[in-house]
C-alpha atoms as a PDB file:
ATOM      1  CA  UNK A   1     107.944 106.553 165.851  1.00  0.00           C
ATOM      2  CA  UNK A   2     111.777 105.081 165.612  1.00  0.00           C
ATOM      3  CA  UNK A   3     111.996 104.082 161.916  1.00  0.00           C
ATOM      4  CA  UNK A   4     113.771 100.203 161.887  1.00  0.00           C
ATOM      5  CA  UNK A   5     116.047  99.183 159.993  1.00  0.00           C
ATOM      6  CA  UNK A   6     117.984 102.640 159.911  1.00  0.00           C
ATOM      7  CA  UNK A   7     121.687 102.680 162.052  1.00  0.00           C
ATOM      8  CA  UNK A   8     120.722 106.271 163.906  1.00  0.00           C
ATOM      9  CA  UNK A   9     117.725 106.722 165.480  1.00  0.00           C
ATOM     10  CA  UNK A  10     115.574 108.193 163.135  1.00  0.00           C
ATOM     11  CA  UNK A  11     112.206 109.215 163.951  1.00  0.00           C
ATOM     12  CA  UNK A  12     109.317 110.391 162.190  1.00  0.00           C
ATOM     13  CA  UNK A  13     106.395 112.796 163.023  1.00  0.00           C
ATOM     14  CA  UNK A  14     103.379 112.417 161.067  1.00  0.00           C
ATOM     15  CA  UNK A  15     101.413 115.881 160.310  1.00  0.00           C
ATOM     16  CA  UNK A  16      98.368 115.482 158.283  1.00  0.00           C
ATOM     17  CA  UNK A  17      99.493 114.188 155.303  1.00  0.00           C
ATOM     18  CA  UNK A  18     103.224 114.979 155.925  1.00  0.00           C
ATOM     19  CA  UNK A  19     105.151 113.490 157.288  1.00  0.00           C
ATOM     20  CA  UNK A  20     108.751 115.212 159.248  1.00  0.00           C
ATOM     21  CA  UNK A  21     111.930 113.131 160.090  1.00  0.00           C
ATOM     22  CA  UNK A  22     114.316 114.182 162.262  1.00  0.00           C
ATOM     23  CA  UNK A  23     116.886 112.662 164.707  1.00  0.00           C
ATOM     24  CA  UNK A  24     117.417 114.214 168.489  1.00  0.00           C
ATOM     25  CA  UNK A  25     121.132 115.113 169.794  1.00  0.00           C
ATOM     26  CA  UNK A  26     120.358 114.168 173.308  1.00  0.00           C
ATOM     27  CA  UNK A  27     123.929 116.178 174.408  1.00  0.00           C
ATOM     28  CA  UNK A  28     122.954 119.017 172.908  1.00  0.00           C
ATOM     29  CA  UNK A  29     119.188 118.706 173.708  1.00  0.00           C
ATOM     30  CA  UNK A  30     118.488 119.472 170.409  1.00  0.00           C
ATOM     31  CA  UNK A  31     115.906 117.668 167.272  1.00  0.00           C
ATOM     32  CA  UNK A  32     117.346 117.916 164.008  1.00  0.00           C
ATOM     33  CA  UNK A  33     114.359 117.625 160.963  1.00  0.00           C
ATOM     34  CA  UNK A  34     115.890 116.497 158.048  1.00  0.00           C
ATOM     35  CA  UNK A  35     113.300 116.065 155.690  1.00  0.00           C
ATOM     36  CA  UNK A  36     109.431 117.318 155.720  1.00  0.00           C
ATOM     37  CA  UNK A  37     107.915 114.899 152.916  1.00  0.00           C
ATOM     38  CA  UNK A  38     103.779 114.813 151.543  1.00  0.00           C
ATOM     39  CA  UNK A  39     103.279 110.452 152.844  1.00  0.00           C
ATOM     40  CA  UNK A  40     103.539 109.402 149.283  1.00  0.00           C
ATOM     41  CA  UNK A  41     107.293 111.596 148.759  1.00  0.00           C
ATOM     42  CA  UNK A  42     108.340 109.366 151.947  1.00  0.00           C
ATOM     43  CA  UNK A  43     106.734 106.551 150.649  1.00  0.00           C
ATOM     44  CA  UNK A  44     109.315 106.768 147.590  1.00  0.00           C
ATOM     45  CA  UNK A  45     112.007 107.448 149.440  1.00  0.00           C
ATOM     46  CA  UNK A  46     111.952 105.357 152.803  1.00  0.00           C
ATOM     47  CA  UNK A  47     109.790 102.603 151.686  1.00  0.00           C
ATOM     48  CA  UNK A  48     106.455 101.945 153.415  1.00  0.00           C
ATOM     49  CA  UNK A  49     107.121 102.951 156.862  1.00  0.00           C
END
């Protein structure tokens, strides 16, 4: 799920009660994960997603 609001695309996977962001480098065919959060750490950080 694209997070809004963000200028990259910035997506995030949720795993249990995880939750991973990453972006993807379509040129390089690649996904970059940035940040692996518990839902209440991304909570904090991103806002309510």
């Amino acid at each position: 799920m694209q997070i809004e609001g963000y200028r990259e695309d910035i997506y995030r996977l949720r795993i249990g009660s995880y939750r991973a962001f990453y972006t993807v480098d379509f040129e390089k065919k690649q996904i970059i994960v940035f940040d692996i959060l518990t839902s209440e750490q991304a909570h904090k950080k991103y806002g309510r997603l």
